[in-house]
C-alpha atoms as a PDB file:
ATOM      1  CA  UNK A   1    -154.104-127.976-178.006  1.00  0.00           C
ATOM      2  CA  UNK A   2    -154.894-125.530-175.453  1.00  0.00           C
ATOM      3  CA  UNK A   3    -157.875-125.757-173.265  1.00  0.00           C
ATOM      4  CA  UNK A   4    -159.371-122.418-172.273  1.00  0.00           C
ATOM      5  CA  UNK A   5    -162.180-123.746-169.491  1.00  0.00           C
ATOM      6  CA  UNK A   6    -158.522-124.566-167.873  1.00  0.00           C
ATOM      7  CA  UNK A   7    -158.398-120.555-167.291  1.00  0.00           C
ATOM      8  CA  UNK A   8    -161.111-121.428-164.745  1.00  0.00           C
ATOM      9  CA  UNK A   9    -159.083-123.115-162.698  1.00  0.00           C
ATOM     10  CA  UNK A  10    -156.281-119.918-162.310  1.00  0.00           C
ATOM     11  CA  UNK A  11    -159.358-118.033-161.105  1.00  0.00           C
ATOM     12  CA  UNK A  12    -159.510-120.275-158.146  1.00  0.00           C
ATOM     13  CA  UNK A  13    -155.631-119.801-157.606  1.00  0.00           C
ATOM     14  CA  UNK A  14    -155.648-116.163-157.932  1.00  0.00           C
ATOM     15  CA  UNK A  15    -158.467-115.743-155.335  1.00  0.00           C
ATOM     16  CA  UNK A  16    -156.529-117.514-152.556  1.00  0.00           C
ATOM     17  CA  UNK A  17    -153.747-115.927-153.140  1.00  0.00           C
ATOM     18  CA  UNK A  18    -155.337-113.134-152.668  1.00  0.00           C
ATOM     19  CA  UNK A  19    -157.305-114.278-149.183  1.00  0.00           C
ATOM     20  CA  UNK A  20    -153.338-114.907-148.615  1.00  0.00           C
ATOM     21  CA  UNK A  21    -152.798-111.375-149.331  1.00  0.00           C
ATOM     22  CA  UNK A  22    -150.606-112.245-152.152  1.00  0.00           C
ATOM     23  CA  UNK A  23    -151.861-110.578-155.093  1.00  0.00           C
ATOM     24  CA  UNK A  24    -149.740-107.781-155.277  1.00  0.00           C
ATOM     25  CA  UNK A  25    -146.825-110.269-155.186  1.00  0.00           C
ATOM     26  CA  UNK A  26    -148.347-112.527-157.983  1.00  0.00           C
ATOM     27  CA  UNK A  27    -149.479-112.638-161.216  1.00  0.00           C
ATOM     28  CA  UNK A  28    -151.593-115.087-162.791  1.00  0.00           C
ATOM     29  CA  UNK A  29    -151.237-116.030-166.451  1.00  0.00           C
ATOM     30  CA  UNK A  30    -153.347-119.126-168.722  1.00  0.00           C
ATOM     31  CA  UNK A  31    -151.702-119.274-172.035  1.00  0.00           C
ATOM     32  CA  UNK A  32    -150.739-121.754-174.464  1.00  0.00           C
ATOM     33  CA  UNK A  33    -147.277-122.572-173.938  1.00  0.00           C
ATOM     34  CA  UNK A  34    -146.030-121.615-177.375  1.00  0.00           C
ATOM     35  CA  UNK A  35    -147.939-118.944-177.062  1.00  0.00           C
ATOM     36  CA  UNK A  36    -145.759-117.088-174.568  1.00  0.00           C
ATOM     37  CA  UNK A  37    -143.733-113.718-175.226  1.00  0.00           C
ATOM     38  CA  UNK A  38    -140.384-114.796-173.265  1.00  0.00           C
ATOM     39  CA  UNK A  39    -139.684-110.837-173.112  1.00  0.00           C
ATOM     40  CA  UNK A  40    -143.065-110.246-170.932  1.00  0.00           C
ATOM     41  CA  UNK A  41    -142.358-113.532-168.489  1.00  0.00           C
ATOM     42  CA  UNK A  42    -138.812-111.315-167.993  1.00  0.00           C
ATOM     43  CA  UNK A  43    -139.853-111.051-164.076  1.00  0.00           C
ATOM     44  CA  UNK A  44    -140.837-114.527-163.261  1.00  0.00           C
ATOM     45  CA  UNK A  45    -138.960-115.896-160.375  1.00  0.00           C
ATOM     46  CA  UNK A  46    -141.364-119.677-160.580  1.00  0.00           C
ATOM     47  CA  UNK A  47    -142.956-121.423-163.611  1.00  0.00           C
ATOM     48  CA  UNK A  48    -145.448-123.718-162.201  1.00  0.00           C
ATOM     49  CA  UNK A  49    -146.773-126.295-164.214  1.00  0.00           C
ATOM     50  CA  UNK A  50    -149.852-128.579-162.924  1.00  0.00           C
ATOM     51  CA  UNK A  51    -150.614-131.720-164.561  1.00  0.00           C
ATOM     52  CA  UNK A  52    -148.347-130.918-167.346  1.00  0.00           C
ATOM     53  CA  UNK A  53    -149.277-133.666-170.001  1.00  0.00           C
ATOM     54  CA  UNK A  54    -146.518-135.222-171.908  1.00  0.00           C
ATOM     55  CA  UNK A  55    -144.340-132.858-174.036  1.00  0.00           C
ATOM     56  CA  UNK A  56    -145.591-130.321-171.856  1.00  0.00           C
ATOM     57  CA  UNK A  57    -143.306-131.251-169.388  1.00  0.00           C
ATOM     58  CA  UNK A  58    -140.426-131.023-171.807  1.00  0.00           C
ATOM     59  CA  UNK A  59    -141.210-127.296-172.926  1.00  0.00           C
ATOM     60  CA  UNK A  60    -142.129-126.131-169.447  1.00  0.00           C
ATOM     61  CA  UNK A  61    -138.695-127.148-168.650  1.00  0.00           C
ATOM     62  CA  UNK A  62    -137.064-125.496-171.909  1.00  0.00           C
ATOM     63  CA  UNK A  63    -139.091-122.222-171.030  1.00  0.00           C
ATOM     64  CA  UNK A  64    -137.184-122.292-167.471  1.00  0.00           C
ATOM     65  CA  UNK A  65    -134.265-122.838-169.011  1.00  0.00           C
ATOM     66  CA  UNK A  66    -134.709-119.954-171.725  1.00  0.00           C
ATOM     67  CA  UNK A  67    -136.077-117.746-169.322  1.00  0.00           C
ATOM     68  CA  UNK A  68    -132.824-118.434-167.087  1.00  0.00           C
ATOM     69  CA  UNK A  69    -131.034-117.828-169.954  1.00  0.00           C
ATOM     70  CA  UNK A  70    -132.296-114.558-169.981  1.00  0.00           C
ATOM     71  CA  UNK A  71    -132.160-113.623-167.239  1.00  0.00           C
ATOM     72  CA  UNK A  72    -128.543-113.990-166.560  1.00  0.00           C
ATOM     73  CA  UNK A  73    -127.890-111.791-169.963  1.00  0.00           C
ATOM     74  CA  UNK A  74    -129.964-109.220-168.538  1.00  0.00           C
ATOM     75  CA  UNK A  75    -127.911-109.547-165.466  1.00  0.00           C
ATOM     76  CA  UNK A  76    -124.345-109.544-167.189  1.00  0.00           C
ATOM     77  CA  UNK A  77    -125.725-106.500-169.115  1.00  0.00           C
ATOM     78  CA  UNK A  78    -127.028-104.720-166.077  1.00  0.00           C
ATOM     79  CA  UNK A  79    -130.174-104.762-166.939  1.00  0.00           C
ATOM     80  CA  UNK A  80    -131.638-106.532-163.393  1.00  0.00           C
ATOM     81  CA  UNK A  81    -129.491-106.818-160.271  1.00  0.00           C
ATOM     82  CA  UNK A  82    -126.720-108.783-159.822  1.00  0.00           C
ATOM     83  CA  UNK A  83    -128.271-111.026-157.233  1.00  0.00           C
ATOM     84  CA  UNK A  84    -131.572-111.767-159.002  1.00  0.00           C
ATOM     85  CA  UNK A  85    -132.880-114.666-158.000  1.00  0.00           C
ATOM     86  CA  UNK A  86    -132.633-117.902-160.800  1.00  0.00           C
ATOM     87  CA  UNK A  87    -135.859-118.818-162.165  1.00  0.00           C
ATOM     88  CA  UNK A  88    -137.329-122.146-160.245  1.00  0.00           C
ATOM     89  CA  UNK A  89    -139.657-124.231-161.247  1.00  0.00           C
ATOM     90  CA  UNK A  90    -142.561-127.189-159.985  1.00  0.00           C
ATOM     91  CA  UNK A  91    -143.604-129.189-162.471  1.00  0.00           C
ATOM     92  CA  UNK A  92    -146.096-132.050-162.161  1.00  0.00           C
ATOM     93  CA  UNK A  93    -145.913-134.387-165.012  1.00  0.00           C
ATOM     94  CA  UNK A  94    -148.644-136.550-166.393  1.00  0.00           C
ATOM     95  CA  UNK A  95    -150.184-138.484-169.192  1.00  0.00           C
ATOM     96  CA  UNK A  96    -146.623-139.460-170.583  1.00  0.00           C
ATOM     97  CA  UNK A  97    -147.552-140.388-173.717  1.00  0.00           C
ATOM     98  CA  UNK A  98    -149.434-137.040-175.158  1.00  0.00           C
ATOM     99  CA  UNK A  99    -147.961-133.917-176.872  1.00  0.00           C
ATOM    100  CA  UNK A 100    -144.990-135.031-178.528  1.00  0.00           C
ATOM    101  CA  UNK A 101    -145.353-132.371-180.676  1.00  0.00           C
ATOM    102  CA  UNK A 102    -144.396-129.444-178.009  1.00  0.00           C
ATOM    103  CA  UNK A 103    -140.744-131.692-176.583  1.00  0.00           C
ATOM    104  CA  UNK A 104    -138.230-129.289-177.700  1.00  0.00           C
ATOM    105  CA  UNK A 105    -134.864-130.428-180.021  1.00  0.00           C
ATOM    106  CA  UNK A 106    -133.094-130.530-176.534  1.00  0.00           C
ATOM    107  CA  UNK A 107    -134.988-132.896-174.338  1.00  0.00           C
ATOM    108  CA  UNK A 108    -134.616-136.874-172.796  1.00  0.00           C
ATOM    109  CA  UNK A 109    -136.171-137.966-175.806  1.00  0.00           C
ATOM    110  CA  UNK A 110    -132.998-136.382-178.203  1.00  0.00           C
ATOM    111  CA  UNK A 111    -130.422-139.649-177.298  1.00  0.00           C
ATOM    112  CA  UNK A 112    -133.253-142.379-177.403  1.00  0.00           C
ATOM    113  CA  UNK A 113    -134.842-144.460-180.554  1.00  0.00           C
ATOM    114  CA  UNK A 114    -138.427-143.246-181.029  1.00  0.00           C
ATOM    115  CA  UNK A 115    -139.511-147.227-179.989  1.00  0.00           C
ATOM    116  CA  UNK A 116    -137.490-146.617-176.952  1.00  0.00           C
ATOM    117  CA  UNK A 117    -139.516-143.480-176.413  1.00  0.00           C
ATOM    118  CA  UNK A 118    -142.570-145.000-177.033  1.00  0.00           C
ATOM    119  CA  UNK A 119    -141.878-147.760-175.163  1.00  0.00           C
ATOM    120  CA  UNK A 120    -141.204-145.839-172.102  1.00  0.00           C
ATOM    121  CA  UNK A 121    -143.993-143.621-172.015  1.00  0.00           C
ATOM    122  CA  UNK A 122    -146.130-146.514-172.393  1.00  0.00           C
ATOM    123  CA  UNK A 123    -144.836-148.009-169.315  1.00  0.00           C
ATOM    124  CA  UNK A 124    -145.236-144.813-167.603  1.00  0.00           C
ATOM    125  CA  UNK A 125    -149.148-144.999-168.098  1.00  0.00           C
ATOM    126  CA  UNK A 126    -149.054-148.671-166.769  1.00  0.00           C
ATOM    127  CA  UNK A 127    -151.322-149.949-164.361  1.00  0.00           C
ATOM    128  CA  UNK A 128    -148.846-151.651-162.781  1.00  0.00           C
ATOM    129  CA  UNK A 129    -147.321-149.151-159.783  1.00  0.00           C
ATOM    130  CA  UNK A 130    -144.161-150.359-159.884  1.00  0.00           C
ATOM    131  CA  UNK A 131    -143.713-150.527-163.645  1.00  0.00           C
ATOM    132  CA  UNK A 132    -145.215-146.871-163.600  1.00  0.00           C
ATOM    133  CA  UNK A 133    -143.053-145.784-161.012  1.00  0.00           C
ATOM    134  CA  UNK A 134    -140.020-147.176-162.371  1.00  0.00           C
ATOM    135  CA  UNK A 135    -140.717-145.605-166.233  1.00  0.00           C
ATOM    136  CA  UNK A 136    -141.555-141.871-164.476  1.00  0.00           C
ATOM    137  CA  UNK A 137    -138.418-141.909-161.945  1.00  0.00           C
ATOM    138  CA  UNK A 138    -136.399-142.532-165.451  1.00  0.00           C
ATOM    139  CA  UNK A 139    -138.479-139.846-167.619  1.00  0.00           C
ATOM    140  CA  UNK A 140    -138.286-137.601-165.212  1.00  0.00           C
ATOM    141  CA  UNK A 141    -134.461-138.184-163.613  1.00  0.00           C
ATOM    142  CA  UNK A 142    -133.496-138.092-167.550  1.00  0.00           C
ATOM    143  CA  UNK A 143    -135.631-134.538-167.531  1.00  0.00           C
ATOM    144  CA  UNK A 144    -133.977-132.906-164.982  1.00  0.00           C
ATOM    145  CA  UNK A 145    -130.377-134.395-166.206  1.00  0.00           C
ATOM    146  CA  UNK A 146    -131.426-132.385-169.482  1.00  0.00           C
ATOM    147  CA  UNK A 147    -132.034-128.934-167.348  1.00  0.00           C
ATOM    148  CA  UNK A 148    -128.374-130.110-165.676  1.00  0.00           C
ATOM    149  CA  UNK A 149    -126.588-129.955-168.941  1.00  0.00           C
ATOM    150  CA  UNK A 150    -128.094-126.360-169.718  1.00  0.00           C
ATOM    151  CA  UNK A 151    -127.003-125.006-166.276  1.00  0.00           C
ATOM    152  CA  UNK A 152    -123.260-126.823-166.900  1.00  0.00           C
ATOM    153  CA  UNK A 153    -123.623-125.491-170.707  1.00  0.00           C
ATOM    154  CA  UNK A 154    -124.877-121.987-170.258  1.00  0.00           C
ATOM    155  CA  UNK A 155    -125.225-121.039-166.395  1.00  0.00           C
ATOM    156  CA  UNK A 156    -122.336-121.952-165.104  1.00  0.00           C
ATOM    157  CA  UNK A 157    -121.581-118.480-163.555  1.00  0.00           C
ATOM    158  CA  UNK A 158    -124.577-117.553-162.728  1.00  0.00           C
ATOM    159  CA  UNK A 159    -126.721-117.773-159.700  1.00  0.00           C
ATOM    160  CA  UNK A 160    -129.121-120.580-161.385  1.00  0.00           C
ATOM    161  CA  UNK A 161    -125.497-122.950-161.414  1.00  0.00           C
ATOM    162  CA  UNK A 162    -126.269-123.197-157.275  1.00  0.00           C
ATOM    163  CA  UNK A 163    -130.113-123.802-158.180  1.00  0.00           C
ATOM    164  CA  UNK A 164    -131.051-127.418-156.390  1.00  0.00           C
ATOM    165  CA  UNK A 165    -132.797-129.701-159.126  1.00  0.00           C
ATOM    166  CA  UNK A 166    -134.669-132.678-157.398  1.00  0.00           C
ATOM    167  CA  UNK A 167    -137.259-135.217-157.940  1.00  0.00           C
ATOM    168  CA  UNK A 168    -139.872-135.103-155.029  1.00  0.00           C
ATOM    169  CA  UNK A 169    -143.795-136.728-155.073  1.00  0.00           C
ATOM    170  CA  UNK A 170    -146.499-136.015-153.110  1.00  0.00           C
ATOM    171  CA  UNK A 171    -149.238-138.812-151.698  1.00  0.00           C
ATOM    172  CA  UNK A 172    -150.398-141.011-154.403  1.00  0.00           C
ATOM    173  CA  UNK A 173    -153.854-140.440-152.811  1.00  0.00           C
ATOM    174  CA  UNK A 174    -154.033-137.331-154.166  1.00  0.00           C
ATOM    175  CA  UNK A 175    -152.623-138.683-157.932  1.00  0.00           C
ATOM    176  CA  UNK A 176    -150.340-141.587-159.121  1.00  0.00           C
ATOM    177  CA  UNK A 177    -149.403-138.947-161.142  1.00  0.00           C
ATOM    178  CA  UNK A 178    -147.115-137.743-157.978  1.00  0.00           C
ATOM    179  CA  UNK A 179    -144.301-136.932-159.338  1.00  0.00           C
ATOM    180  CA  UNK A 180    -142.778-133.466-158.519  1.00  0.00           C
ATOM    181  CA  UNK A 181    -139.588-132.247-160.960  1.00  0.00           C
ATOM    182  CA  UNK A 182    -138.614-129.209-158.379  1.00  0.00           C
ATOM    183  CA  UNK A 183    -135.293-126.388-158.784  1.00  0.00           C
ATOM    184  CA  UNK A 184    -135.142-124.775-156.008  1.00  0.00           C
END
């Protein structure tokens, strides 16, 4: 379910972006993510997701991928330069075990029993660290093996098959949530 009063929050991003003097560079968008026209998000060069619950995480990544996608075609066809840039992407996972409803047909879930699934994701939300950590390095390594397979499927020739896919985190003071799936 989308939350509007989370179209607050882009307010506060737009204005220091613009204090940055980014605005003309950057445009802001709070939609539900199946929702989006693919044709309009035709110019984004990063999908950003914050605190991207569950299955979130999973379509995030399969709009990337699908706006890649089309990108390249427009490319092949002409349509944009030859040396656009491949669409990147931050995403910041959390609550593991919500939205199952938006993880596309291709996704880590596809080659696992649903009790392995669940099983998983329950561990993720653990309040043990190390448990946790250990269930969200394998969610999210097995996420970003997913967006591998697309680029080795359907990129190959393009400039998103030299695109950099990584795990990172960022201080667990801010979140143990701190988990950062980043192509670059």
């Amino acid at each position: 379910r989308f939350n509007e009063r989370l179209c607050d929050r882009l307010d506060l991003g737009q204005a220091k972006a613009s204090t940055l003097g980014l605005e003309e560079r950057t445009s802001w968008l709070c939609s539900s993510v199946s929702e989006l026209d693919e044709e309009s998000l035709a110019r984004v060069d990063i999908v950003l997701g914050l605190h991207t619950c569950g299955g979130l995480t999973d379509a995030i990544l399969d709009l990337s991928c699908r706006l890649q996608a089309q990108r390249e075609l427009a490319r092949q066809e002409g349509r944009c330069a030859a040396d656009a840039s491949p669409v990147m992407f931050l995403i910041c996972p959390c609550c593991f075990y919500k939205h199952f409803d938006l993880v596309p047909a291709r996704s880590w879930m596809g080659s696992r029993s649903k009790a392995e699934v669940e099983t998983l994701t329950r561990l993720a939300e653990s309040d043990n660290r190390g448990v946790s950590l250990r269930a969200m390095q394998l969610i999210n390594s097995a996420r970003l093996d997913v967006v591998e397979a697309v680029k080795a499927d359907r990129l190959r020739n393009s400039p998103a098959a030299n695109l950099s896919l990584r795990l990172a985190s960022f201080p667990e003071a801010f979140s143990l949530r701190n988990m950062v799936l980043q192509a670059a």
